[in-house]
N, C-alpha and C. Protein backbone atom coordinates (compact mmCIF):
# COMPACT_ATOMS: atom_id res chain seq x y z
N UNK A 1 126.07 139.70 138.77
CA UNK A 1 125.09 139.79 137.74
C UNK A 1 123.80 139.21 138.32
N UNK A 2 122.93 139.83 138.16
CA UNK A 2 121.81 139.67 138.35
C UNK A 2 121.36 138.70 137.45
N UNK A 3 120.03 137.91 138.06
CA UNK A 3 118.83 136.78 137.21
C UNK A 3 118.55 137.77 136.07
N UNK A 4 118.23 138.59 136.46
CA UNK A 4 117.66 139.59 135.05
C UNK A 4 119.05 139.94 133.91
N UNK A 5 119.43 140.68 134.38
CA UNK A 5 120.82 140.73 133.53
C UNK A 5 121.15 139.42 132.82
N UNK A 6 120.99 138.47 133.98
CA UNK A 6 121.52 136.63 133.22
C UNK A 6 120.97 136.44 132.11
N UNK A 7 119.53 136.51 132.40
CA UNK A 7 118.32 136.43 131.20
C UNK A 7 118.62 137.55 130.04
N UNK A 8 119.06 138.92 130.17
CA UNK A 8 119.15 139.27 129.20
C UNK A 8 120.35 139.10 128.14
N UNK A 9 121.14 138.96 128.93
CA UNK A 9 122.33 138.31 128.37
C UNK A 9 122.10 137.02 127.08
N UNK A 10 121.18 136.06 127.84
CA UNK A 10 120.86 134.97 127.35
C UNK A 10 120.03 135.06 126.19
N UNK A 11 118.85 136.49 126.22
CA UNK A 11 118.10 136.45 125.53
C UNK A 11 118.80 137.07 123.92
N UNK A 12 119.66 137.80 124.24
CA UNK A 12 120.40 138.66 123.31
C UNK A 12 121.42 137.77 122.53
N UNK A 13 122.11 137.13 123.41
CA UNK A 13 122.89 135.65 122.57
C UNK A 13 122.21 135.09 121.94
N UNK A 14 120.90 134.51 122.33
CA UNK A 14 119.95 133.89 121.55
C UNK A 14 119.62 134.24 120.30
N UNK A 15 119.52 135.61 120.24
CA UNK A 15 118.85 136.42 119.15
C UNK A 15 119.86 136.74 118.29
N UNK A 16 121.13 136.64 118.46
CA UNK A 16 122.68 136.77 117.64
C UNK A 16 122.83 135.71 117.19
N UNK A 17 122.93 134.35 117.62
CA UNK A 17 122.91 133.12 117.26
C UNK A 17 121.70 132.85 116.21
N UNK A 18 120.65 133.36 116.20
CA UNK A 18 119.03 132.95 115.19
C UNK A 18 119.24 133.89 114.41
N UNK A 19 119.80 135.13 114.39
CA UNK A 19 120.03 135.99 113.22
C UNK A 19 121.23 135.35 112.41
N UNK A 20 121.79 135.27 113.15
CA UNK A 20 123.18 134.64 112.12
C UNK A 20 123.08 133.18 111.59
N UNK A 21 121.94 132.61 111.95
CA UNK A 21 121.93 131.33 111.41
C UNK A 21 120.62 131.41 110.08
N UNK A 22 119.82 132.47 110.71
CA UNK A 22 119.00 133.09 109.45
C UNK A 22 119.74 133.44 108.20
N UNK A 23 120.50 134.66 108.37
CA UNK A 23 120.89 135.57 107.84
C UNK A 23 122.13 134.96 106.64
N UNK A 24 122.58 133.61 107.47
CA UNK A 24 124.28 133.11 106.74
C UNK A 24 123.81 131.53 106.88
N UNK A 25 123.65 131.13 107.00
CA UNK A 25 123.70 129.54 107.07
C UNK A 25 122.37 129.03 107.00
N UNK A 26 121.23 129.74 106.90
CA UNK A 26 119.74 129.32 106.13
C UNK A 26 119.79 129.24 104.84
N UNK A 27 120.46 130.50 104.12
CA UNK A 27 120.16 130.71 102.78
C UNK A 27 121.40 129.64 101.98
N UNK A 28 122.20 129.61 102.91
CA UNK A 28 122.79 128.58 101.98
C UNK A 28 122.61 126.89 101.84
N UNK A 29 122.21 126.68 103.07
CA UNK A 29 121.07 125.57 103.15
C UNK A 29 120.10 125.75 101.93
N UNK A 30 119.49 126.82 102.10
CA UNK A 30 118.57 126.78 100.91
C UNK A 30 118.90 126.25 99.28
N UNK A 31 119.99 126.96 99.15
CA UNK A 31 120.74 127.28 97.87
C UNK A 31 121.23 125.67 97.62
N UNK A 32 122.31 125.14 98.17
CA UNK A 32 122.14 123.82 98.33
C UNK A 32 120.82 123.03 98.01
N UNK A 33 119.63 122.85 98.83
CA UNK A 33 118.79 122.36 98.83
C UNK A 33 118.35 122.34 97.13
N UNK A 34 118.14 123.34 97.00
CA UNK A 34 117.38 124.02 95.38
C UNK A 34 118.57 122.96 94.13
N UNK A 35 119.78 123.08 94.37
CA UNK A 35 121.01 122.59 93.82
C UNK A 35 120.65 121.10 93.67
N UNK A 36 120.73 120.42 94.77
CA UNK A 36 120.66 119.00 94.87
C UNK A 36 118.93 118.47 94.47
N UNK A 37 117.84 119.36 94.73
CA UNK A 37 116.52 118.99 94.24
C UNK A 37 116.65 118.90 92.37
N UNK A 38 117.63 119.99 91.77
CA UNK A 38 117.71 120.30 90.22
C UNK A 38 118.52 119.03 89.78
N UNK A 39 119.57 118.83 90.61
CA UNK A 39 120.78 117.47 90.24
C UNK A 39 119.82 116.24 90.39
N UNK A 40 118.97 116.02 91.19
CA UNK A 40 118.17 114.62 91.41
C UNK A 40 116.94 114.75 90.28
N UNK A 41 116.46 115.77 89.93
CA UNK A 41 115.65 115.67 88.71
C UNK A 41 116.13 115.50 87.18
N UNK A 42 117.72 115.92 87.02
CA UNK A 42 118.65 115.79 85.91
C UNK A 42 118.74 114.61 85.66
N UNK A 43 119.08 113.78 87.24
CA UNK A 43 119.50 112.35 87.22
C UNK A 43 117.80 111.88 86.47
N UNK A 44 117.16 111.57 87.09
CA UNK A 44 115.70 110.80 87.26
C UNK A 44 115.47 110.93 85.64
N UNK A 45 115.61 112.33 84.76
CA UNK A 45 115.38 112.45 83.71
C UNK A 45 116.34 111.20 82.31
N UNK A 46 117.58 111.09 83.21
CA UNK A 46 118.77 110.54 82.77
C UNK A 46 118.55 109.20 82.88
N UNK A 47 118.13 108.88 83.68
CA UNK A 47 117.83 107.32 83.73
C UNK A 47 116.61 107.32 83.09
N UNK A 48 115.50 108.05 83.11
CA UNK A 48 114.45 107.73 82.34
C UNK A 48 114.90 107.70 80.77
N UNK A 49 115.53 108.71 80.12
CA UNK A 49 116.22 108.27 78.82
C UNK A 49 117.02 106.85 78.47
N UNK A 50 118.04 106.99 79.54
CA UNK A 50 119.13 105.28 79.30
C UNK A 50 117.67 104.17 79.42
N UNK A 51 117.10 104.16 80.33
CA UNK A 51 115.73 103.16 80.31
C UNK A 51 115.33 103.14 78.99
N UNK A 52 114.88 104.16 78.30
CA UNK A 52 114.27 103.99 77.33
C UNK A 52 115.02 103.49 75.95
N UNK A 53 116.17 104.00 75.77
CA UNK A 53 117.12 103.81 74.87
C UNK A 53 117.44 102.20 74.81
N UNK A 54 117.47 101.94 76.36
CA UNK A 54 117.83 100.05 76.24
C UNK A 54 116.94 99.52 76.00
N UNK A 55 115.58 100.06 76.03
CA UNK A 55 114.01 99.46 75.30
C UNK A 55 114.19 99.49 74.31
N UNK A 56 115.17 100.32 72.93
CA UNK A 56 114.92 100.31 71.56
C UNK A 56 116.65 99.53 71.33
N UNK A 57 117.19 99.23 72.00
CA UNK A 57 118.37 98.78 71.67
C UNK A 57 118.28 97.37 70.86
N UNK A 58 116.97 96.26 70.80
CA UNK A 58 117.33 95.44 69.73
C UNK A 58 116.27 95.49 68.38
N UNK A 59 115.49 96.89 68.97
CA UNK A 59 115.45 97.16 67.12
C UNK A 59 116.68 98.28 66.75
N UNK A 60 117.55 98.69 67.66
CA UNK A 60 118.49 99.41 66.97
C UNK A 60 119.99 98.34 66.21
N UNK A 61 119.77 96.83 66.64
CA UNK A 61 120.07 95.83 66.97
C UNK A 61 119.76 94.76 65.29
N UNK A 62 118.55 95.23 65.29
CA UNK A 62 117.66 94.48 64.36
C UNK A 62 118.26 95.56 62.87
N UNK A 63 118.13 96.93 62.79
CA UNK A 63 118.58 97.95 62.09
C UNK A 63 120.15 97.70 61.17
N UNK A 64 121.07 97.49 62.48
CA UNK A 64 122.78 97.22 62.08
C UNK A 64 122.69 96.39 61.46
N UNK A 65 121.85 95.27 61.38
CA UNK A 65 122.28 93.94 60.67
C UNK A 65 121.37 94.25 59.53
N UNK A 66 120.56 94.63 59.23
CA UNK A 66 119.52 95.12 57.97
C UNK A 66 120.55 96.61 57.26
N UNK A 67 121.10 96.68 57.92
CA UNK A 67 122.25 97.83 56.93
C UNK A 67 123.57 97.02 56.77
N UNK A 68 123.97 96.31 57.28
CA UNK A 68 124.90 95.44 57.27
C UNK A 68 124.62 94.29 55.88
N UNK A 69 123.50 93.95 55.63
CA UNK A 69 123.53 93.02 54.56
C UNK A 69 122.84 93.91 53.25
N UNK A 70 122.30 95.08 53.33
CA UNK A 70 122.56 96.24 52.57
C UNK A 70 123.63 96.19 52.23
N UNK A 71 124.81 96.63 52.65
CA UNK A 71 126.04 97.47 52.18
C UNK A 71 126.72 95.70 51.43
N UNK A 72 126.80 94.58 52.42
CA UNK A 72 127.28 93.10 51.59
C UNK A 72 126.49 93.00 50.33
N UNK A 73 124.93 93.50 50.23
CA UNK A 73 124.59 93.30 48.62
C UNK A 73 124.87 94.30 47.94
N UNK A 74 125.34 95.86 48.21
CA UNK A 74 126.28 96.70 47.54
C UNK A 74 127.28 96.41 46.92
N UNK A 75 128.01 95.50 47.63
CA UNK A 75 129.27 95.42 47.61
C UNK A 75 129.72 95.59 46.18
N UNK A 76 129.02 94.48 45.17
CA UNK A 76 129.64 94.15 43.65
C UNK A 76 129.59 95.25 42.95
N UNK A 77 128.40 96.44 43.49
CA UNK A 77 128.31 98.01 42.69
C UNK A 77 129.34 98.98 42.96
N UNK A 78 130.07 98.74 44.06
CA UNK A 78 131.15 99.37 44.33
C UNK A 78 132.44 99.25 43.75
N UNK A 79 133.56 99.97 43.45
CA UNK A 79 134.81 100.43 42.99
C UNK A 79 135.36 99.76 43.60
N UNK A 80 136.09 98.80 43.30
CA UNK A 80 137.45 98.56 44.06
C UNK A 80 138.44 99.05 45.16
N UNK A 81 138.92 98.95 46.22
CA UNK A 81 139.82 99.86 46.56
C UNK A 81 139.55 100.07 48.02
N UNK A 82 140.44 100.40 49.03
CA UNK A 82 139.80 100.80 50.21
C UNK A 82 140.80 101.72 50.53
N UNK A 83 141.18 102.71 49.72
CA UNK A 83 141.71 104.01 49.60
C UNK A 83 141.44 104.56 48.77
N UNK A 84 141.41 106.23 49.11
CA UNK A 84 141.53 107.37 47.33
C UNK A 84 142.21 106.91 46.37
N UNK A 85 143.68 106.63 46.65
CA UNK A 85 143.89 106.23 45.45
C UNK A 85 144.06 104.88 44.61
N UNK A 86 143.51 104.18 45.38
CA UNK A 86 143.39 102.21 45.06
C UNK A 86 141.59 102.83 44.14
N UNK A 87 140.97 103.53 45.05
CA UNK A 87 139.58 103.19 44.44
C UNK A 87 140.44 104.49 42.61
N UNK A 88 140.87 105.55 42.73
CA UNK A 88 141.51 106.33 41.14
C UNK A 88 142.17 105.39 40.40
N UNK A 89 142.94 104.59 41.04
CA UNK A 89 143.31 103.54 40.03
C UNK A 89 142.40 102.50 39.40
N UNK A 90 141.33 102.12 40.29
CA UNK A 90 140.49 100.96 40.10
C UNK A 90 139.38 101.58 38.62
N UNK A 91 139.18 103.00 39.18
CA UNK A 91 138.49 103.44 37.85
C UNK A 91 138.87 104.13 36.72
N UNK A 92 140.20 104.32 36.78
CA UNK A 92 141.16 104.41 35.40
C UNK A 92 141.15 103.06 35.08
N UNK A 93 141.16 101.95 35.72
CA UNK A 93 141.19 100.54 34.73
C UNK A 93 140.34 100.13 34.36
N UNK A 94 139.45 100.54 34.99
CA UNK A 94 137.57 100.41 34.37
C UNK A 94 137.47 101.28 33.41
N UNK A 95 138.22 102.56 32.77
CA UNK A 95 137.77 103.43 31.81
C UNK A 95 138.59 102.95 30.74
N UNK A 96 139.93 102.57 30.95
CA UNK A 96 140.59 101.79 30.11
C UNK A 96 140.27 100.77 29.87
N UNK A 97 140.08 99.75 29.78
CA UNK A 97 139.37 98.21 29.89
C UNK A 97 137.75 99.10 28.63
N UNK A 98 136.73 99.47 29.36
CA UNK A 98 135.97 100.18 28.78
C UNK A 98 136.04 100.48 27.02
N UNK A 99 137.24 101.57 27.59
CA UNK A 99 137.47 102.39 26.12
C UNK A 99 137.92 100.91 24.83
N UNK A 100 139.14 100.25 25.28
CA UNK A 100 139.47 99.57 24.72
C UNK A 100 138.25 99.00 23.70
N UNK A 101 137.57 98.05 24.88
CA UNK A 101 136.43 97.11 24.48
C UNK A 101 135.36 98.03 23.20
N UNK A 102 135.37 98.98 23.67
CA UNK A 102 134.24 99.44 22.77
C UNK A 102 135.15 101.22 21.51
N UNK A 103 136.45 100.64 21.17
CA UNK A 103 136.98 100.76 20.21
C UNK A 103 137.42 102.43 19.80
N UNK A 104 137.65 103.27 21.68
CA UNK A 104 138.18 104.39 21.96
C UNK A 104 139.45 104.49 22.34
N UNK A 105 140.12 105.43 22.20
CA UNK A 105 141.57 105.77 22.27
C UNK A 105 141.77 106.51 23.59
N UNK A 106 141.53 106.17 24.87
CA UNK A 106 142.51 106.73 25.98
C UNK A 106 143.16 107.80 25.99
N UNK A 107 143.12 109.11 26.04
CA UNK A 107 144.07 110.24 25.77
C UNK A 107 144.68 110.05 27.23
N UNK A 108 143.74 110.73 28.35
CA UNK A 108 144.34 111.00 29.24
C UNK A 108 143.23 110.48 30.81
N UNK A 109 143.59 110.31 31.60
CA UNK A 109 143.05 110.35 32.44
C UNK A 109 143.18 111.16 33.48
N UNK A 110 142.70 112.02 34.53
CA UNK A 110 142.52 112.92 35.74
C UNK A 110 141.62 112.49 36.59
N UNK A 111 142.25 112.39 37.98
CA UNK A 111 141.64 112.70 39.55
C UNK A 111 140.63 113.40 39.15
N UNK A 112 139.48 113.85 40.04
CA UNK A 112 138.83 114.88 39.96
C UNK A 112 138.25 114.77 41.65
N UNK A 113 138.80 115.94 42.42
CA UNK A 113 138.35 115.81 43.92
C UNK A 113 136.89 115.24 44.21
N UNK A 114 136.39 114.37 44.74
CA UNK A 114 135.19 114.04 45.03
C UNK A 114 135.43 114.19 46.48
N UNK A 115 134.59 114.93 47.27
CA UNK A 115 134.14 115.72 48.61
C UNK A 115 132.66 114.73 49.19
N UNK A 116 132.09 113.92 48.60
CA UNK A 116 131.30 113.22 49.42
C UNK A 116 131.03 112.16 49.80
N UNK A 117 131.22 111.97 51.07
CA UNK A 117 131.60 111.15 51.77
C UNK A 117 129.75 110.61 52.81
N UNK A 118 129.51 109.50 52.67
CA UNK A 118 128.22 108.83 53.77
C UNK A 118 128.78 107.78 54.64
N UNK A 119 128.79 107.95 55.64
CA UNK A 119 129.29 107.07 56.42
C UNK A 119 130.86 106.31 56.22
N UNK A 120 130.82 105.58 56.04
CA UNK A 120 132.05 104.30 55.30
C UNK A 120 131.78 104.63 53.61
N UNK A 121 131.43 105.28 53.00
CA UNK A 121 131.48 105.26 51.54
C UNK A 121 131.60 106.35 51.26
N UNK A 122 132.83 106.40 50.34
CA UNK A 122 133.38 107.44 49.76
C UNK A 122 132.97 107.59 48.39
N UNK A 123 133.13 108.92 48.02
CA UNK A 123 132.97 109.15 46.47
C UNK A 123 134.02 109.05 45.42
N UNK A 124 134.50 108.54 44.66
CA UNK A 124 135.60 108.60 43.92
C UNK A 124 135.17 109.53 42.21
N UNK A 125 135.87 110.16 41.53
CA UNK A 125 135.52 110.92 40.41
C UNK A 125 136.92 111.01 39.70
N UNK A 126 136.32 110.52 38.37
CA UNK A 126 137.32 110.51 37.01
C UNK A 126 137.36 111.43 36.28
N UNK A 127 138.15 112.57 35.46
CA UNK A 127 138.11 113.09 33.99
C UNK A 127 138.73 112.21 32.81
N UNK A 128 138.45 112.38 32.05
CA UNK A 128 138.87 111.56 30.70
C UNK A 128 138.69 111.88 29.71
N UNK A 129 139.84 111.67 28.74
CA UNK A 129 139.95 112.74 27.54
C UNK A 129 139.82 111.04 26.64
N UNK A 130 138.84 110.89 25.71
CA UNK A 130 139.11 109.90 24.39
C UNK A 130 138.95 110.43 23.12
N UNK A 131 138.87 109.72 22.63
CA UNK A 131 138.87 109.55 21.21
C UNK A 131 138.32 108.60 20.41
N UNK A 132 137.14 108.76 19.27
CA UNK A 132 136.43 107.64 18.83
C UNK A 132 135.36 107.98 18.22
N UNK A 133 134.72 107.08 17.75
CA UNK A 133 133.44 107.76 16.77
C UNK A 133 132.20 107.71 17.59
N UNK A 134 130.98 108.43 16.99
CA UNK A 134 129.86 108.07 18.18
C UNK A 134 129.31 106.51 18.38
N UNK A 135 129.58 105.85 17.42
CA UNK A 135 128.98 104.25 17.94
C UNK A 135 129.88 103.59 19.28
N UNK A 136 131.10 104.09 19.36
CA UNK A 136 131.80 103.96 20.87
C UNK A 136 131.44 104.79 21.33
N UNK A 137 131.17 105.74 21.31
CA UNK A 137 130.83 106.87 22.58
C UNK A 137 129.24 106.14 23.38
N UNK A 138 128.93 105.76 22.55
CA UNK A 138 127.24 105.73 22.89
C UNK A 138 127.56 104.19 23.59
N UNK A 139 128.12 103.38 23.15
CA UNK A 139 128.60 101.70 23.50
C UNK A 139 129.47 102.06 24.78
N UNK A 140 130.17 102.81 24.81
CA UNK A 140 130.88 103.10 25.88
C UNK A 140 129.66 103.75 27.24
N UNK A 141 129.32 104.88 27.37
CA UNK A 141 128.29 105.65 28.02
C UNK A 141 127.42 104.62 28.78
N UNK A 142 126.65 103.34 27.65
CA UNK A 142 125.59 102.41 28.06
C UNK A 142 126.32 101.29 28.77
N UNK A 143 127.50 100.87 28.32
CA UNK A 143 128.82 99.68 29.21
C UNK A 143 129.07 100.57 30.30
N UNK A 144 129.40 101.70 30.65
CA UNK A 144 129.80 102.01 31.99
C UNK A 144 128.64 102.22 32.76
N UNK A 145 127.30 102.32 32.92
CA UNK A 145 126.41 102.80 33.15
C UNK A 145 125.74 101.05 33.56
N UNK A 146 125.76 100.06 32.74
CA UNK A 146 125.35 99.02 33.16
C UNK A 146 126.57 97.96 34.00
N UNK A 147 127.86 98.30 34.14
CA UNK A 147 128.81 97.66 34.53
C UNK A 147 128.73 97.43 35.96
N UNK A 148 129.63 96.95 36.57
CA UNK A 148 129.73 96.13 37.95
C UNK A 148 131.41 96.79 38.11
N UNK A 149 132.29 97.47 38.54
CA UNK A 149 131.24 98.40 39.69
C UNK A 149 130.54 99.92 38.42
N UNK A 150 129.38 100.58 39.34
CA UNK A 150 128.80 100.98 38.46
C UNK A 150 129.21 102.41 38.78
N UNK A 151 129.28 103.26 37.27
CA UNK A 151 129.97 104.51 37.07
C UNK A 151 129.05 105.19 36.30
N UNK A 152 128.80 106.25 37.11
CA UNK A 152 127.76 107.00 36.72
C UNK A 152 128.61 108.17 35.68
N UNK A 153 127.90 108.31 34.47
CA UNK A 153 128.69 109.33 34.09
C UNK A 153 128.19 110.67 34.18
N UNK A 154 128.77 111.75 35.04
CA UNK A 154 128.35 113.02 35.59
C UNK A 154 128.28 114.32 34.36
N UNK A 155 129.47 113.81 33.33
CA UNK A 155 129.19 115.39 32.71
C UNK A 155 130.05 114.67 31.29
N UNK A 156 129.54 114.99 30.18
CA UNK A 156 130.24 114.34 29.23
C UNK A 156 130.35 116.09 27.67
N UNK A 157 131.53 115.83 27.00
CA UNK A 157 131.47 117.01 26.13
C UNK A 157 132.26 115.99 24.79
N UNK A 158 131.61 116.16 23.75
CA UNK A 158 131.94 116.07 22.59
C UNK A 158 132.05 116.76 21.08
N UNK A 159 133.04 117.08 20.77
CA UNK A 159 133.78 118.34 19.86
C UNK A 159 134.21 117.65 18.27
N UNK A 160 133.75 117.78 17.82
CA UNK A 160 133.98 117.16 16.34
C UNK A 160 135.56 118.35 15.44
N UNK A 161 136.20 117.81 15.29
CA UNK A 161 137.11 118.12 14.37
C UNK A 161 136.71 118.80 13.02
N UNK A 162 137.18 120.09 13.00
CA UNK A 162 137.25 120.92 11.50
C UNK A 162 136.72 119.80 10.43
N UNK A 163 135.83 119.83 9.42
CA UNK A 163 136.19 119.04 8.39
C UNK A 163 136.98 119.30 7.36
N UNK A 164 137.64 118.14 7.10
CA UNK A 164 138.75 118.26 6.30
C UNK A 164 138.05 117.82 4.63
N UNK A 165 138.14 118.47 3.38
CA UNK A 165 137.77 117.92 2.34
C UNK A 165 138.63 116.45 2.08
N UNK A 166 139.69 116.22 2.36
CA UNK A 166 140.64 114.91 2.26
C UNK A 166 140.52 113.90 2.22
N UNK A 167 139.92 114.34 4.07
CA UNK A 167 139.69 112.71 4.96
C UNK A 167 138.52 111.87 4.50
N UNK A 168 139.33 110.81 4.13
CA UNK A 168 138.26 109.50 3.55
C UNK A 168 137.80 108.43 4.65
N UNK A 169 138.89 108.73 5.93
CA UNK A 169 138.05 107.92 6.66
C UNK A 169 136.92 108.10 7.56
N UNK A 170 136.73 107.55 8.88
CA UNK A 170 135.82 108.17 9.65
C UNK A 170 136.25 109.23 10.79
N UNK A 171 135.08 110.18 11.00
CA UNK A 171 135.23 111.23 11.75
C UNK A 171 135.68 110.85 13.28
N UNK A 172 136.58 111.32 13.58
CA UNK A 172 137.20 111.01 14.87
C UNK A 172 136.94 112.61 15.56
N UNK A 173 135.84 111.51 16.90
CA UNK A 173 135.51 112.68 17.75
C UNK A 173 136.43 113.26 19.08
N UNK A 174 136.39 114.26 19.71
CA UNK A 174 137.26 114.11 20.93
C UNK A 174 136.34 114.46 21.51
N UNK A 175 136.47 113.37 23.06
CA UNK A 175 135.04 113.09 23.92
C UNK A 175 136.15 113.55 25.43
N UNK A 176 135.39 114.66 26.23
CA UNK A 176 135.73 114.73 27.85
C UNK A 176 134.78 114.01 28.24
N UNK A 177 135.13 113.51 29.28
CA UNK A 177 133.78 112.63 30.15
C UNK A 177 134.05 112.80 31.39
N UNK A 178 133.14 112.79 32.77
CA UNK A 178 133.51 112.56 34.04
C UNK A 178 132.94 111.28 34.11
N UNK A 179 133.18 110.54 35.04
CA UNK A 179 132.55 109.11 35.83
C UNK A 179 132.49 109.27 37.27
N UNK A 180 131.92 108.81 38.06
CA UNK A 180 132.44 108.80 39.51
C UNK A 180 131.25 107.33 39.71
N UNK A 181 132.25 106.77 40.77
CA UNK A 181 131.65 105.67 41.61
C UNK A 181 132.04 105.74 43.09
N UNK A 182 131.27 104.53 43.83
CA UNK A 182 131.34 104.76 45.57
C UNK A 182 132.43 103.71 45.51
N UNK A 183 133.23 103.80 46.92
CA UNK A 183 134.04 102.42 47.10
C UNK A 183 134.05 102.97 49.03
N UNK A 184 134.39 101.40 49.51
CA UNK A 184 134.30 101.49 50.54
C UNK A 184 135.34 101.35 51.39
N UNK A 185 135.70 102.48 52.35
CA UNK A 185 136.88 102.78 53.38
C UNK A 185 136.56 102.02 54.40
């Protein structure tokens, strides 16, 4: 082999070796490159958030304990109970207790699904069938409404009985009522 031949030999390897390092192993260098430039700007973005987040962490700090003695001065407005059915019982004894005091007859009491839920506080909801004249209905309505825990009353229906020419005493109404109060899980 000739110097010339040597050289061309050499020059042609050369040029197989720079194409194939172009052609296959540049672009993926590249691709990489582009990859790890996008991952180091994800990061940089990521720490610039956690940075910032631990800057608001003791007014988020200051917040928990200002909702925290919120919900402790709640507390006495709330239902009894730290279940569905501890808080259904707690306000069947509040509607009973209630009725009693202000001189209604208890027919029946019903669950009524309550679906809303804020955080740790649940909704609890009563039906209730009584019986009584309107000076308890109205004594009753204003006692549950100002009571401890407090029961909002949502939907109330009152139906007066046929009159009878007979009856000498007083008109006995039949009252549905809902109530619902919060209690805390």
């Amino acid at each position: 082999m000739t110097v010339r031949d040597r050289k061309a030999v050499l020059t042609g390897g050369a040029v197989i070796v720079a194409a194939l390092l172009a052609l296959r192993v540049l672009p993926v260098l590249a691709r990489a490159a582009v990859h790890a430039d996008g991952e180091l700007h994800a990061r940089v973005d990521l720490v610039a958030r956690s940075r910032a987040e631990l800057g608001e962490l003791e007014r988020l700090r200051d917040s928990a304990a200002a909702l925290s003695h919120a919900i402790v001065a709640l507390a006495p407005h709330l239902v009894a109970g730290a279940s569905p059915s501890d808080a259904v019982a707690a306000v069947a004894a509040e509607l009973s207790l209630a009725a009693n005091h202000y001189h209604l007859k208890l027919v029946a009491t019903t669950p009524v699904d309550a679906d809303t839920i804020a955080g740790r506080l649940h909704r609890v909801r009563m039906h209730a069938q009584l019986e009584g004249d309107v000076r308890g209905l109205s004594e009753l309505v204003r006692g549950l409404e100002a009571s401890d825990p407090v029961l909002v009353v949502r939907d109330l229906r009152v139906t007066a009985p046929a009159p009878t020419i007979d009856s000498y005493g007083p008109e006995v109404l039949a009252i549905e009522i809902t109530v619902e109060g919060w209690y805390l899980q």
